[in-house]
Protein backbone atom coordinates (compact mmCIF):
# COMPACT_ATOMS: atom_id res chain seq x y z
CA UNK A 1 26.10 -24.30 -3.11
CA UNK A 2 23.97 -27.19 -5.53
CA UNK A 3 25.27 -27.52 -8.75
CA UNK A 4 24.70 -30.61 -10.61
CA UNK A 5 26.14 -31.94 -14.19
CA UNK A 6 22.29 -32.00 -15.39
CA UNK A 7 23.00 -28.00 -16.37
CA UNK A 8 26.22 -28.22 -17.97
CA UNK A 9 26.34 -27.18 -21.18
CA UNK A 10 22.51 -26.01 -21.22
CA UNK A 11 21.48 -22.07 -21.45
CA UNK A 12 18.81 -20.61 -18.68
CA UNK A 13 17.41 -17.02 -18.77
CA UNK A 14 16.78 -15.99 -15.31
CA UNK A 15 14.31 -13.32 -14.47
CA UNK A 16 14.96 -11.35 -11.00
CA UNK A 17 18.23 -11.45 -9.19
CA UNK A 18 17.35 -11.41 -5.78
CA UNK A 19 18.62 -13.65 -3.29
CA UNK A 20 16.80 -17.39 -5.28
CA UNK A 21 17.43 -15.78 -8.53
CA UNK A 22 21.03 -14.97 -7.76
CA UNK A 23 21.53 -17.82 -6.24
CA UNK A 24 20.19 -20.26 -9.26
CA UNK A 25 22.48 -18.03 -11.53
CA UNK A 26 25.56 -18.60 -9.38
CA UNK A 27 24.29 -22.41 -9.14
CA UNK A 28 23.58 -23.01 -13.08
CA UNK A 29 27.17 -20.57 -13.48
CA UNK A 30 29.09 -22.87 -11.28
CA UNK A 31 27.51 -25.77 -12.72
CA UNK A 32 28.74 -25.49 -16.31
CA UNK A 33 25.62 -23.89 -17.65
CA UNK A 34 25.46 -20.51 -19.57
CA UNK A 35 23.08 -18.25 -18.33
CA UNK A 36 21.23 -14.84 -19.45
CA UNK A 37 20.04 -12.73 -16.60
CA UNK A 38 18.12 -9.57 -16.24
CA UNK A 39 16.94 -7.02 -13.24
CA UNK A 40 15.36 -4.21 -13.18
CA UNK A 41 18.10 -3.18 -10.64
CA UNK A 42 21.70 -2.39 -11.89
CA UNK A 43 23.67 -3.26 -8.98
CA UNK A 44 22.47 -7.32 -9.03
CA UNK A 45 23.21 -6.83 -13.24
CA UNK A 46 26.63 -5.66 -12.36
CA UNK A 47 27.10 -8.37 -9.91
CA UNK A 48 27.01 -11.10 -12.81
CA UNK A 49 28.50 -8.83 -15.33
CA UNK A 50 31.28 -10.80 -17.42
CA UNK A 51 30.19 -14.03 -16.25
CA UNK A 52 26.60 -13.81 -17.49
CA UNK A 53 25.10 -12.42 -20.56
CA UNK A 54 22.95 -9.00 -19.46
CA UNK A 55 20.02 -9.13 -21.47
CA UNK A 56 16.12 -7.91 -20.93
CA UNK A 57 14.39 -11.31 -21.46
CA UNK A 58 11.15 -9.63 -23.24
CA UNK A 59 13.30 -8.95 -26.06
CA UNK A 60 15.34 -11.72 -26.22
CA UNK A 61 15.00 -14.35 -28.91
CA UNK A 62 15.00 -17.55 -26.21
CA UNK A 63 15.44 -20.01 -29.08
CA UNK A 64 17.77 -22.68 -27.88
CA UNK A 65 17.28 -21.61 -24.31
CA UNK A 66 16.61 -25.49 -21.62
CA UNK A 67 14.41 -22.93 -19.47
CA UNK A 68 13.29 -19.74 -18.05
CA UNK A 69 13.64 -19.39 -14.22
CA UNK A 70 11.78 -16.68 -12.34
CA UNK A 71 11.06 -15.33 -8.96
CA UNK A 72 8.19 -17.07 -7.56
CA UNK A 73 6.95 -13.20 -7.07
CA UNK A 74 6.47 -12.44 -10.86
CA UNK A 75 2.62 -13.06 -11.66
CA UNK A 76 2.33 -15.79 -14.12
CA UNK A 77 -1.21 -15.24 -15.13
CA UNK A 78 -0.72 -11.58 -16.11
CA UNK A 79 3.81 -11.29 -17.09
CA UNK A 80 4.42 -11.04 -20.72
CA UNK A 81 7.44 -13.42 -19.66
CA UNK A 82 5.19 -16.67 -19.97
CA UNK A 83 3.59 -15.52 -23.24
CA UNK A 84 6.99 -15.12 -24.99
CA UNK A 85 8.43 -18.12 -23.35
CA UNK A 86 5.62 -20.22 -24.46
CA UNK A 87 6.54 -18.23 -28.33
CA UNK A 88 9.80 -20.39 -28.82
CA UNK A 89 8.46 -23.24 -26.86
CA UNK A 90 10.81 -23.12 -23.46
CA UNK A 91 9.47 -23.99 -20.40
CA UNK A 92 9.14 -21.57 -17.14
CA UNK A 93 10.40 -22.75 -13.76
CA UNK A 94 11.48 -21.62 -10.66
CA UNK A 95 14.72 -22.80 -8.39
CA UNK A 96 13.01 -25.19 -6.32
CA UNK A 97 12.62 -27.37 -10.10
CA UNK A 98 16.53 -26.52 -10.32
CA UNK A 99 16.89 -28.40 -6.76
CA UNK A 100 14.14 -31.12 -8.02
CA UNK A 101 16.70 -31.45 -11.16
CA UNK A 102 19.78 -31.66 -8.99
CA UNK A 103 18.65 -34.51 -6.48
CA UNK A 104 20.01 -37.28 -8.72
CA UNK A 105 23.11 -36.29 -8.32
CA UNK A 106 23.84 -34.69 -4.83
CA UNK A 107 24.57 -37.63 -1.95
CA UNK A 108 22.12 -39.47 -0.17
CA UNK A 109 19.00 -38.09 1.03
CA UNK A 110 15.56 -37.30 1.67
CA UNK A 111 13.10 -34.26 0.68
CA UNK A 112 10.08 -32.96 3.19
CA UNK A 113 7.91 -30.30 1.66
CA UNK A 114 5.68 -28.15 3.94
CA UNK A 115 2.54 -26.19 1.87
CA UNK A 116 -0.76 -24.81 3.43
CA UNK A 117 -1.96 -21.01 3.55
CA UNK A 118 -1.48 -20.95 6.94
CA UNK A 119 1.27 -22.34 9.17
CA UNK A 120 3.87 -23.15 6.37
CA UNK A 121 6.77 -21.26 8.40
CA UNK A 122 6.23 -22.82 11.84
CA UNK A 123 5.79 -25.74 10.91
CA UNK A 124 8.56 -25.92 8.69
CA UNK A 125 10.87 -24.64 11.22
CA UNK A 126 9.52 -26.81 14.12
CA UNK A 127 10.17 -29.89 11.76
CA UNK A 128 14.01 -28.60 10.94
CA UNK A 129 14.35 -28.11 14.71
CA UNK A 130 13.27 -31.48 15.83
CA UNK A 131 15.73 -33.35 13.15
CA UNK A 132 18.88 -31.00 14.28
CA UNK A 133 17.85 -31.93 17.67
CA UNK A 134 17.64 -35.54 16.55
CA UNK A 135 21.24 -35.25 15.23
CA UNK A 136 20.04 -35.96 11.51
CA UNK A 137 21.70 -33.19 8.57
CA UNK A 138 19.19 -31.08 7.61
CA UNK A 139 18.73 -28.15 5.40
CA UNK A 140 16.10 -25.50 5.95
CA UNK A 141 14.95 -23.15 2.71
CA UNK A 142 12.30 -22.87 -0.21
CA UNK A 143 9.67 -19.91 1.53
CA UNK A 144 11.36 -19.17 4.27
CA UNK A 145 15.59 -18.82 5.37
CA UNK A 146 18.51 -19.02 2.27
CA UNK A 147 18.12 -20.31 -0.99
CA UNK A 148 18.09 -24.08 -1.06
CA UNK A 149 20.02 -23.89 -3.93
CA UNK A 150 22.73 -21.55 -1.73
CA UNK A 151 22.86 -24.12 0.53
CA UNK A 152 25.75 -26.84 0.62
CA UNK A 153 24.94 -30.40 -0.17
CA UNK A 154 24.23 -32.58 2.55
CA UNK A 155 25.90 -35.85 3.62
CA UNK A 156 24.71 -38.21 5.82
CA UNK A 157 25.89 -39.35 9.06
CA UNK A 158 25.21 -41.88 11.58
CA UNK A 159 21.67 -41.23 12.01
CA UNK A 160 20.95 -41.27 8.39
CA UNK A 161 20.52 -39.65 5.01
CA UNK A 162 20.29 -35.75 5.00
CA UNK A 163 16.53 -34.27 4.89
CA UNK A 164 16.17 -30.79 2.96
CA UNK A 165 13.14 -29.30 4.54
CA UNK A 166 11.27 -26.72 2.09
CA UNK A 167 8.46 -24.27 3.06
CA UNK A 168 6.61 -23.96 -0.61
CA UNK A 169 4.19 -21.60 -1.28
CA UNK A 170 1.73 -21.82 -4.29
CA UNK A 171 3.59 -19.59 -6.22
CA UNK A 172 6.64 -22.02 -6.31
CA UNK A 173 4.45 -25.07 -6.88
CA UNK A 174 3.34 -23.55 -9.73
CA UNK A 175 7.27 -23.28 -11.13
CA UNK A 176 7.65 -26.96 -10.12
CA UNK A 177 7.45 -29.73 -12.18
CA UNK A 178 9.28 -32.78 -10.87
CA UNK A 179 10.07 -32.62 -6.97
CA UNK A 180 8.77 -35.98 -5.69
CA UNK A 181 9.18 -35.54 -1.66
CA UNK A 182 9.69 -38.35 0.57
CA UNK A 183 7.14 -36.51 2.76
CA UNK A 184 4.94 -33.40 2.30
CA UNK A 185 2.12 -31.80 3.81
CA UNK A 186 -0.72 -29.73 3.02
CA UNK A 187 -1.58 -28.20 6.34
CA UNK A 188 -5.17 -26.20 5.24
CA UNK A 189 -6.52 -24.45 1.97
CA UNK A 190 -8.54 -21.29 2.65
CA UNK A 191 -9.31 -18.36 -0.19
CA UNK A 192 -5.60 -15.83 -0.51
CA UNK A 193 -3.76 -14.64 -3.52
CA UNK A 194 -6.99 -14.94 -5.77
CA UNK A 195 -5.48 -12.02 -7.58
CA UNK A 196 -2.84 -15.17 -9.27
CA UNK A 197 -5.07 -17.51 -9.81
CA UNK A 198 -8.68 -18.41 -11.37
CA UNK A 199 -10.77 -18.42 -8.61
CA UNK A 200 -10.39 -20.41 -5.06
CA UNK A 201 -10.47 -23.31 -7.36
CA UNK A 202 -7.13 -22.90 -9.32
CA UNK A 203 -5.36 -21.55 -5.98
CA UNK A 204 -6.81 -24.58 -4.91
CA UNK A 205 -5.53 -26.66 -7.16
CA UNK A 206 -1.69 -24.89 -7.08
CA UNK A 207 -1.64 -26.38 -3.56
CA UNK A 208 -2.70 -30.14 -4.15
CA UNK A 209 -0.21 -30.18 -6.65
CA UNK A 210 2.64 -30.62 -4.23
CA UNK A 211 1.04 -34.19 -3.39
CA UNK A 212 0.26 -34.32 -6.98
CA UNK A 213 3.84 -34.70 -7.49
CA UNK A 214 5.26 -37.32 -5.55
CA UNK A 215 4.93 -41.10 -6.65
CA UNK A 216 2.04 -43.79 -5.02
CA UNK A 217 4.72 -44.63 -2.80
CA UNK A 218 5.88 -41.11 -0.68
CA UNK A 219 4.28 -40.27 2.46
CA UNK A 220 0.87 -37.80 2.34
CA UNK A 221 -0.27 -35.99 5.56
CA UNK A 222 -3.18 -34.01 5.14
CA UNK A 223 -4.65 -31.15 7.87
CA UNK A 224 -8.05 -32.41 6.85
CA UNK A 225 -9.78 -29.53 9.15
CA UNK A 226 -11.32 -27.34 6.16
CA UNK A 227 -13.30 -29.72 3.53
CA UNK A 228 -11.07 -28.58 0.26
CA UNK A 229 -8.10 -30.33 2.47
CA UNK A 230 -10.15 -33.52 3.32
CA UNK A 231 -10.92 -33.63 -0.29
CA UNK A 232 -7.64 -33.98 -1.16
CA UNK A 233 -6.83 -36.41 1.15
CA UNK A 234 -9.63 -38.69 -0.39
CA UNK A 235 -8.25 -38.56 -3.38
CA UNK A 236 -4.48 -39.26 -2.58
CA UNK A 237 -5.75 -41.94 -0.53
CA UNK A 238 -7.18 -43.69 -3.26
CA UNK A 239 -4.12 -44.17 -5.46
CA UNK A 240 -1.88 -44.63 -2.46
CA UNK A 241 -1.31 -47.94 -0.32
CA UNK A 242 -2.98 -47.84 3.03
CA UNK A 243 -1.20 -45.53 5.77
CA UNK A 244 0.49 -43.36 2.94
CA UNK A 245 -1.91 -40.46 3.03
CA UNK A 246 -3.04 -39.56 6.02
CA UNK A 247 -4.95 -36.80 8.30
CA UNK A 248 -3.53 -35.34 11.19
CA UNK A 249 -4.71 -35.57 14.44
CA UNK A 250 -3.33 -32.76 16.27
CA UNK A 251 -5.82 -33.59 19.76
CA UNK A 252 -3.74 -37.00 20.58
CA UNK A 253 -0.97 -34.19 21.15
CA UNK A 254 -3.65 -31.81 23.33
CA UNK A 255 -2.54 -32.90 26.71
CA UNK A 256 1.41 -32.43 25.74
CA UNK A 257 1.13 -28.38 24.16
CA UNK A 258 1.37 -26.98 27.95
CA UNK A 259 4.64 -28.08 27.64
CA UNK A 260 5.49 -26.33 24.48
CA UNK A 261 6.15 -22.67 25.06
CA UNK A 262 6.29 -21.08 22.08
CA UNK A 263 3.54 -23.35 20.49
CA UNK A 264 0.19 -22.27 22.05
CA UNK A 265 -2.90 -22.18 20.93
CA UNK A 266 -5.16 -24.47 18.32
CA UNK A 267 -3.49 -23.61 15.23
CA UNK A 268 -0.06 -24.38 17.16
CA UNK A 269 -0.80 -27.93 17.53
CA UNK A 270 -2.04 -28.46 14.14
CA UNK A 271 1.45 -27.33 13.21
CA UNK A 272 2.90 -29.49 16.26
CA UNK A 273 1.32 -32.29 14.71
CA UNK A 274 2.33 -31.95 11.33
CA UNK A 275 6.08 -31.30 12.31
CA UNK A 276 5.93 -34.93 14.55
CA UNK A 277 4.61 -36.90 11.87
CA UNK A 278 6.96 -35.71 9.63
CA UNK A 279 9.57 -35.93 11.51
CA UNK A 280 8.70 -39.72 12.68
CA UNK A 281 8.43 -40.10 8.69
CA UNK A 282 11.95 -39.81 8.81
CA UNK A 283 12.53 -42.21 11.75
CA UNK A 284 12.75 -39.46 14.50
CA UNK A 285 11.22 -41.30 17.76
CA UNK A 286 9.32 -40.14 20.54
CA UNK A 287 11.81 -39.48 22.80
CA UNK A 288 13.80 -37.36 20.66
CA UNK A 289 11.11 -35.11 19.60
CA UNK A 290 9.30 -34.87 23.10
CA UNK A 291 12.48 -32.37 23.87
CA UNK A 292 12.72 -30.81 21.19
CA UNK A 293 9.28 -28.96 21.56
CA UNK A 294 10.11 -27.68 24.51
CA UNK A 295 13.02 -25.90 23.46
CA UNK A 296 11.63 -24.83 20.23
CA UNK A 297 12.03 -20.81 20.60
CA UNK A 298 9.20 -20.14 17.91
CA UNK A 299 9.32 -17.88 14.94
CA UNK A 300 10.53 -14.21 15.29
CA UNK A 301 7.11 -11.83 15.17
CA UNK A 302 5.14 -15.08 14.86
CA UNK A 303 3.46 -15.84 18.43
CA UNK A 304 7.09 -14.71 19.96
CA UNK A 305 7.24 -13.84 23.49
CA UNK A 306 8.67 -10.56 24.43
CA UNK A 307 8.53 -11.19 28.05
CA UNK A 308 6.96 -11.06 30.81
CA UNK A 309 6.18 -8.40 33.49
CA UNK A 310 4.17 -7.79 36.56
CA UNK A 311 2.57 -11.56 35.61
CA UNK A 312 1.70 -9.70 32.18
CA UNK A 313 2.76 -11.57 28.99
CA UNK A 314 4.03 -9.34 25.81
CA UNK A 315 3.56 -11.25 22.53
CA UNK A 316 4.49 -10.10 19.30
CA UNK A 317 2.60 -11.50 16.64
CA UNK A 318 3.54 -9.23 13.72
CA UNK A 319 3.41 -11.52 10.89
CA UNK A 320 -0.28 -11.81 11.58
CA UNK A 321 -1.42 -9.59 8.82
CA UNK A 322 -4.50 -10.67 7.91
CA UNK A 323 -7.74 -12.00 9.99
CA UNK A 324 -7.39 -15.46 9.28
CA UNK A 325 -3.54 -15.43 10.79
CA UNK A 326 -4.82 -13.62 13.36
CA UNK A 327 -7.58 -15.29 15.13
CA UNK A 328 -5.66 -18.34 15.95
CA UNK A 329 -3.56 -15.35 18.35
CA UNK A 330 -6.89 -14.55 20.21
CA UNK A 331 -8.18 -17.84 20.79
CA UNK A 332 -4.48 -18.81 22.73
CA UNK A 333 -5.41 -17.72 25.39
CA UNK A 334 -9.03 -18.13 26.15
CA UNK A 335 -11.11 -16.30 28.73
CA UNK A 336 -11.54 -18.23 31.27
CA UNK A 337 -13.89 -16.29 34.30
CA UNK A 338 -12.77 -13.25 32.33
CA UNK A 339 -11.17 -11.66 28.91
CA UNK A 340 -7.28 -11.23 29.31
CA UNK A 341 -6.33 -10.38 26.57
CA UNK A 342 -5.30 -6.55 25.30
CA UNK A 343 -5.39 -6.86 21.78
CA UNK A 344 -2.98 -4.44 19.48
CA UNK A 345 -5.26 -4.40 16.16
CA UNK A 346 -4.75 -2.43 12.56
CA UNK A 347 -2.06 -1.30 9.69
CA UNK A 348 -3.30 -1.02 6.05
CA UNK A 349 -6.60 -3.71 5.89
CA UNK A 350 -6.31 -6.39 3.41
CA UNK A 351 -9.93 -6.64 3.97
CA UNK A 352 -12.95 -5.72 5.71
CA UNK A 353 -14.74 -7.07 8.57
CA UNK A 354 -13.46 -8.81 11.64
CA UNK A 355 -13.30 -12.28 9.46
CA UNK A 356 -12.33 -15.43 11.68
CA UNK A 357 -11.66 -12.63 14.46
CA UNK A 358 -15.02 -11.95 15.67
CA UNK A 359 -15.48 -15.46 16.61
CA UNK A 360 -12.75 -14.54 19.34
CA UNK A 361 -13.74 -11.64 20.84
CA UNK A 362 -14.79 -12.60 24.09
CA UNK A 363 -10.96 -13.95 24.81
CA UNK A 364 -10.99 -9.80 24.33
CA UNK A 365 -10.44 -7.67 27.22
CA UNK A 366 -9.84 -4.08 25.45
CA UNK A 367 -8.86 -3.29 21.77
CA UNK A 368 -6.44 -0.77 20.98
CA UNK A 369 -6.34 0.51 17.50
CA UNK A 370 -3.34 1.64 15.17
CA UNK A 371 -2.78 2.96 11.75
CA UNK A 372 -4.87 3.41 8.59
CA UNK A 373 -7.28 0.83 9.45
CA UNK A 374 -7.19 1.94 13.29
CA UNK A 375 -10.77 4.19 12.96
CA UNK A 376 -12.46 1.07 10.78
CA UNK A 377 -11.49 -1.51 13.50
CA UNK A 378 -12.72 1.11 16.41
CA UNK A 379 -16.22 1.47 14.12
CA UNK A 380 -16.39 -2.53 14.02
CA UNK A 381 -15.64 -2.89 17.85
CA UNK A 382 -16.87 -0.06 19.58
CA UNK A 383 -19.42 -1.71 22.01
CA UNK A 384 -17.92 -5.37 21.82
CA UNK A 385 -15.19 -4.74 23.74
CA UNK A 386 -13.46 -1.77 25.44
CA UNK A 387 -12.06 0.38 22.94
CA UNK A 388 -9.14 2.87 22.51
CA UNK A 389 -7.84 4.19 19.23
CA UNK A 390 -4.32 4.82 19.67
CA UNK A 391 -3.10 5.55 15.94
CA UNK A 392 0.43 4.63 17.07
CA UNK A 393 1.95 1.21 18.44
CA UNK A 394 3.93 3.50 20.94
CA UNK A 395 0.45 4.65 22.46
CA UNK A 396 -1.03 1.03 21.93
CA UNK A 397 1.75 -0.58 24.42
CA UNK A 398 1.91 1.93 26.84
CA UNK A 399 -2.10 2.58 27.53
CA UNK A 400 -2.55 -1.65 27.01
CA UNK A 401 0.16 -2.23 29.58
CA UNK A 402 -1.23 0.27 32.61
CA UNK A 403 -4.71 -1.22 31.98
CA UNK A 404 -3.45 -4.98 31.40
CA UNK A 405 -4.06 -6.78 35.17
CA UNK A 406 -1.76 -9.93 36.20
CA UNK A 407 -2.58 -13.05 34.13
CA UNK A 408 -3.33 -10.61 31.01
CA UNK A 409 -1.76 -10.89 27.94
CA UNK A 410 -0.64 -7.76 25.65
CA UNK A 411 -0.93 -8.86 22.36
CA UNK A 412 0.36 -7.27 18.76
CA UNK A 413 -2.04 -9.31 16.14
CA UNK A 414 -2.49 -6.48 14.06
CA UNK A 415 -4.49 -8.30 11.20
CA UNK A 416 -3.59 -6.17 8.13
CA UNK A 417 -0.53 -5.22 6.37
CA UNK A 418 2.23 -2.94 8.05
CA UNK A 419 2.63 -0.64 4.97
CA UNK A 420 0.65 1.99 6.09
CA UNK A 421 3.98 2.99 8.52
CA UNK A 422 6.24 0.18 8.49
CA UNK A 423 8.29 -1.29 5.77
CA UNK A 424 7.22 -4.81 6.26
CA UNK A 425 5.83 -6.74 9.06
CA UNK A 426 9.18 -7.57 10.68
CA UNK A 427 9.93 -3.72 11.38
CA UNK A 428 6.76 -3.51 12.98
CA UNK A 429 7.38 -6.34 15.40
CA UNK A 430 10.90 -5.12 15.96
CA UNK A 431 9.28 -1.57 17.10
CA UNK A 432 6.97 -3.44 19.09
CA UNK A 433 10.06 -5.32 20.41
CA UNK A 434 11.81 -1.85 21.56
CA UNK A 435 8.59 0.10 22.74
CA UNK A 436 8.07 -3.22 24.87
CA UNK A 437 11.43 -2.96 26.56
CA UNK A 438 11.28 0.59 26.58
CA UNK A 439 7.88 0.63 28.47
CA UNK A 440 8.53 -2.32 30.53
CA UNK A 441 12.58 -2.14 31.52
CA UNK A 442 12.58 -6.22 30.32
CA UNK A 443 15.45 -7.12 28.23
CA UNK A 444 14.85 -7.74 24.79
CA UNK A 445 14.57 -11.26 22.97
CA UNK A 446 17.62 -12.37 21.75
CA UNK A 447 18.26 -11.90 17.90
CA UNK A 448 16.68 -14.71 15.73
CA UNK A 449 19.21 -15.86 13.20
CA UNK A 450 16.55 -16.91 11.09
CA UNK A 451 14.67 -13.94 8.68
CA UNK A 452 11.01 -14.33 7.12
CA UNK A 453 11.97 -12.26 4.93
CA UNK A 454 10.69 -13.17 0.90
CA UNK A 455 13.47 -12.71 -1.57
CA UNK A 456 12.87 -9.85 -3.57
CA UNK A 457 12.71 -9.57 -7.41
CA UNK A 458 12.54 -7.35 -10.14
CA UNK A 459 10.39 -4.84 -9.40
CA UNK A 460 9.41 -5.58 -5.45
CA UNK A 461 9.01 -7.99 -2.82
CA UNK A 462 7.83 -11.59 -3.37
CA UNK A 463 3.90 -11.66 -1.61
């Protein structure tokens, strides 16, 4: 794990004892610091029992305490927690400012941070893939994968200082104060998690922040293909020498992405781009990242391929659960002389309306609805494109695969939430998975080592 000498001797009150909150405790613990924790669950309480004081933090007097560190999942513009930490002054953070707090003393190295609303976790694990291809130490965690603060320190070798590469969503911007990146990226802003934040403006704002933090003299690479993003770009630009904050420009790549498996469509070389300029940020060249694309497997229920059967491509795109992750999906594979693609469409609706999906729907050759949402999507489809409301995912596979023709693609980009019948969004791509193989007689993908999954904290899962 990271420990540092900074937190010996200090006190921390930790909030949420999930997988980052546990592993800051053990961190701080190991690290010399003394540390009050609390959980709504007894079994992480118990874990830390005798080694950390077991106290509920809203009635704690936190006088004396260096910091409160909570879950990037606890809402700080409605918790009590930030109203009685601001009450005896102490300031709240979350582990990624832990990490920020450690750097000075762990060995040489470098930090890349990845933000955007969309694309964070591809990109961020296309970047750690082409520097382990590259032979340069790496570290993958922040958003997405362990802890960072779990992780071991890294050392460097012969091809350089280590690189910790951290997916960071607004919510742990927002708990960060001093991480100064080497390199970071804001990939797009679009309108999500208003219910956190003032408006578009302050969620907004939480993103830029990232940029925000790093001196005149860090890299900048901006998406620059929604106007909030170019704006921000401006104004790095102006307090940066020339070259230091820059847009990307994902069509030089264009010609190259047929190569790239697992990394089709528009929004896939956005992310391609952003993961090559980072990675040449960091002195990776051309011919060590022109491989590495092409044996980049993709994420697990993001754009994964199932497999392939009668010339028909299965592609589970689970973690697609809202319109705006899942129009890039439908325009992947464009029409061409005619619609190919069978698209697998509902759960419980974070919204209504086809959104950035109608734009798509000719790259539609039949819809086949599912879940709570299933008889809304039918009513906003129905004549559009073929039609068939199938309630289950069972009933979607099997009637989109007899109709699907060679050259089609059967496609799970469900657009809403999966709590309607699933747990979370990687069940439903893992049922999708089995029905698939089931219906089909392919073998199933190999098991991803790598889990999506948010930590969870006190009280539910981190959004």
């Amino acid at each position: 794990m990271i420990t540092s000498p900074a937190f010996s001797g200090k006190r921390y009150a930790i909030l949420g004892l999930a997988r980052s909150g546990m592993a800051a405790a053990e961190a701080l613990l190991a690290s010399g610091a003394q540390v009050t924790a609390w959980d709504r669950q007894e079994e992480p309480r118990e874990a830390l029992a005798g080694r950390a004081e077991i106290a509920d933090l809203l009635t704690l007097d936190l006088t004396g305490y260096d910091a409160v560190v909570v879950s990037p999942g606890v809402p700080l513009n409605t918790h009590p927690i930030v109203e009685r930490a601001a009450r005896f002054g102490v300031p709240v953070i979350g582990d990624i400012e832990l990490f920020a707090q450690a750097r000075a003393d762990l060995p040489p190295h470098r930090v890349i941070g990845i933000t955007g609303t969309n694309g964070k976790s591809t990109t961020t694990a296309l970047t750690t893939h082409i520097l382990e291809q590259a032979g340069v130490p790496c570290r993958m965690g922040g958003n997405i994968g362990l802890p960072i603060l779990g992780e071991d320190p890294l050392t460097p070798n012969n091809n350089g200082a280590g690189v910790y590469v951290l997916e960071l969503s607004s919510y742990q911007i927002d708990l960060t104060r001093s991480l100064a990146c080497e390199a970071a990226v804001l990939l797009n802003v679009t309108p999500d998690h208003l219910d956190r934040y003032d408006g578009f403006e302050g969620y907004a704002f939480s993103k830029s922040r990232l940029m925000a933090m790093q001196g005149t003299g860090q890299f900048a690479v901006f998406g620059c293909q929604d106007a909030t993003t170019r704006a921000f770009r401006e104004a790095a630009a102006e307090r940066r020498p020339h070259g230091l904050a820059v847009c990307l420009e994902p069509q030089k790549l264009a010609d190259m992405q047929q190569d790239w498996p697992a990394l089709q469509g528009p929004h896939n070389l956005q992310n391609a781009a952003a993961a090559i300029t980072l990675a040449e940020a960091m002195g990776v060249t051309p011919d060590q990242w022109e491989p590495a694309m092409q044996s980049f497997a993709g994420l697990p229920h993001r754009m994964e391929v199932v497999c392939t059967h009668d010339d028909v491509l299965f592609i589970n795109d689970s973690k697609a659960t809202n319109a705006a992750s899942a129009a890039p999906a439908l325009a992947a594979w464009p029409a061409g002389s005619s619609p190919r693609i069978h698209w697998i469409v509902g759960g419980l609706a974070k919204e209504d309306g086809l959104g950035e999906c109608e734009g798509q729907l000719p790259n539609v050759a039949a819809a086949y609805t599912i879940g709570e949402a299933g008889p809304r999507f039918a009513e906003l489809l129905q004549g559009r494109v073929p039609v068939e409301q199938c309630e289950l995912i069972c009933e979607a596979v099997k009637q989109a695969a007899e109709a699907a023709k060679p050259g089609d693609v059967v496609l799970l980009a469900p657009a809403c939430a999966s709590f309607d019948q699933f747990r979370d969004f990687e069940k439903r791509g893992e049922h999708f998975r089995q029905i698939v193989g089931a219906i089909t007689g392919c073998d199933l993908p190999e098991g991803h080592e790598l889990s999506l999954a948010k930590p969870l904290f006190a009280g539910g899962q981190t959004p």
